[in-house]
C-alpha atoms as a PDB file:
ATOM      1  CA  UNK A   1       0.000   0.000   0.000  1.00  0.00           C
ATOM      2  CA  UNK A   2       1.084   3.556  -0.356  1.00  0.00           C
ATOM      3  CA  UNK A   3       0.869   6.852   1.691  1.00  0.00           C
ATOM      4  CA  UNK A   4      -2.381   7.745  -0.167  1.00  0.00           C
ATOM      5  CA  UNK A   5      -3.818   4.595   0.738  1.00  0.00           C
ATOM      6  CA  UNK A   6      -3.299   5.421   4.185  1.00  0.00           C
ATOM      7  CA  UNK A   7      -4.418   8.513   3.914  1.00  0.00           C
ATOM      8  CA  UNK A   8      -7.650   7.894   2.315  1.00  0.00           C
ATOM      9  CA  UNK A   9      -8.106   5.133   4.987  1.00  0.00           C
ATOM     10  CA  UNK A  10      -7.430   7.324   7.677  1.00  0.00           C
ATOM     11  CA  UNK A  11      -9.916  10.658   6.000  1.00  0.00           C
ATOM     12  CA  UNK A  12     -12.590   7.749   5.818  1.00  0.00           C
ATOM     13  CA  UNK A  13     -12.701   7.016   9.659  1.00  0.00           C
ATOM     14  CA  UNK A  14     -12.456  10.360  10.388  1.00  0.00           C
ATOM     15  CA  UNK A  15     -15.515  11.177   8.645  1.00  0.00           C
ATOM     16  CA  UNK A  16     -17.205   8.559   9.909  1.00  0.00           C
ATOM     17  CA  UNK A  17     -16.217   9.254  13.521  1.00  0.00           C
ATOM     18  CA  UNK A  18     -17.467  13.416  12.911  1.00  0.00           C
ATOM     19  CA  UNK A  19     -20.496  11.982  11.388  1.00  0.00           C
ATOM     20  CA  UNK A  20     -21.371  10.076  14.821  1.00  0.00           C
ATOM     21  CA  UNK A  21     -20.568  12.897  16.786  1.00  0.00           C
ATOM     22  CA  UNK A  22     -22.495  15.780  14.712  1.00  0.00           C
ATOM     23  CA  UNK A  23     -25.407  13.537  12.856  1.00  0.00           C
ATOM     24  CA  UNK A  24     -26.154  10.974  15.656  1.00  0.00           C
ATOM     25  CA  UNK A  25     -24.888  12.961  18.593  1.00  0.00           C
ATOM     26  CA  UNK A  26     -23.307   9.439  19.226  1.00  0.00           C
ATOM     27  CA  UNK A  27     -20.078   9.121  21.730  1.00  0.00           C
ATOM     28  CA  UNK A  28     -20.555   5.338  21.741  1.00  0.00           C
ATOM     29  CA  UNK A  29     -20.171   5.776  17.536  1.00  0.00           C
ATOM     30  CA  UNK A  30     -16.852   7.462  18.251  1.00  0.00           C
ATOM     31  CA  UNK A  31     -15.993   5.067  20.469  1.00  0.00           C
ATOM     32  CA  UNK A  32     -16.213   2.352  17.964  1.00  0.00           C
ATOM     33  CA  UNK A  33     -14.415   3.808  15.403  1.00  0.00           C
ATOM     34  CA  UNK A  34     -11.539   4.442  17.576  1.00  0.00           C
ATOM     35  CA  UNK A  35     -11.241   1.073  18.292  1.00  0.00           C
ATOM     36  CA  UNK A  36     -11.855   0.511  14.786  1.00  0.00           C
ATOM     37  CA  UNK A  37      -8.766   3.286  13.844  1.00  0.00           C
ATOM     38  CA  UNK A  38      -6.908   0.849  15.923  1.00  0.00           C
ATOM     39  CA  UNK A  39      -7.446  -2.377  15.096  1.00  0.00           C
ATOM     40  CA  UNK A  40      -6.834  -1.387  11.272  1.00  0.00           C
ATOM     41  CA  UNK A  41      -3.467   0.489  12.726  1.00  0.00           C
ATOM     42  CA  UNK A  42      -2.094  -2.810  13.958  1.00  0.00           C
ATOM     43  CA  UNK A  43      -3.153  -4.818  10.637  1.00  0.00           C
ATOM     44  CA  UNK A  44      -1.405  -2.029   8.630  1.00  0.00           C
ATOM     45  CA  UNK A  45       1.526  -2.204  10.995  1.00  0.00           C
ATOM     46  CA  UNK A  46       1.342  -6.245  10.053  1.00  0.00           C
ATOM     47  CA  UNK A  47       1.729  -5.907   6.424  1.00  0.00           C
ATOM     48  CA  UNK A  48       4.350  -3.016   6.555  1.00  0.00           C
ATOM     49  CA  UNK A  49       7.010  -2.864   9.188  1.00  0.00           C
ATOM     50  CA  UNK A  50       7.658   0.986   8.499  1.00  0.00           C
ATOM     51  CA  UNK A  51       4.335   2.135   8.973  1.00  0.00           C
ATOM     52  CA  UNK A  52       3.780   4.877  11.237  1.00  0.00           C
ATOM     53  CA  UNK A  53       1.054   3.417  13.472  1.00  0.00           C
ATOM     54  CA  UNK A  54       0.878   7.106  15.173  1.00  0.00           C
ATOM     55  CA  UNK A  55       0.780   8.893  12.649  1.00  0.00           C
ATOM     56  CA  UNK A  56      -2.121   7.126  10.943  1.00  0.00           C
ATOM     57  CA  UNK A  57      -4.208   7.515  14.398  1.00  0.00           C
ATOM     58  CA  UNK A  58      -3.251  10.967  14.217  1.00  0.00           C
ATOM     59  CA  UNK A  59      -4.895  11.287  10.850  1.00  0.00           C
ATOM     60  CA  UNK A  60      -7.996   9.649  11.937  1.00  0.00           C
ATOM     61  CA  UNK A  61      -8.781  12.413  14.794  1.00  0.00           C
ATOM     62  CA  UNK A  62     -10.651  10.063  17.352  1.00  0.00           C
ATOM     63  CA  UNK A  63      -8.188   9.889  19.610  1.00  0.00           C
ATOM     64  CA  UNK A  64     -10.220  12.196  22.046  1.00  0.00           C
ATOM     65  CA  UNK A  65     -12.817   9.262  21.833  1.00  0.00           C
ATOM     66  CA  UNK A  66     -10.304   7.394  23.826  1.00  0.00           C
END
């Protein structure tokens, strides 16, 4: 995978986790797609030893969820 890949990844659970918060006033939602952000982190992590586990969760801006 490349950088964009990552990056779209990562713009797609953020959207997902603003949409819970703003659309369906949802803190459990969040929640979810932190541990989601996670989860996909450490598979990511699993197929490419330089990947900046970090960084991605940085992207996906739920880490106030946690």
């Amino acid at each position: 995978m490349t950088k964009r890949d990552y990056e779209m990844i990562a713009a797609c659970i953020k959207s997902h986790a603003e949409y819970e918060l703003t659309c369906n006033n949802s803190e459990t939602g969040v929640v979810v797609m932190w541990d989601f952000a996670r989860h996909m982190a450490a598979e990511l992590l699993n197929t490419n030893p330089r990947f900046d586990m970090n960084m991605f969760l940085d992207a996906c801006k739920v880490e106030t969820a946690a």
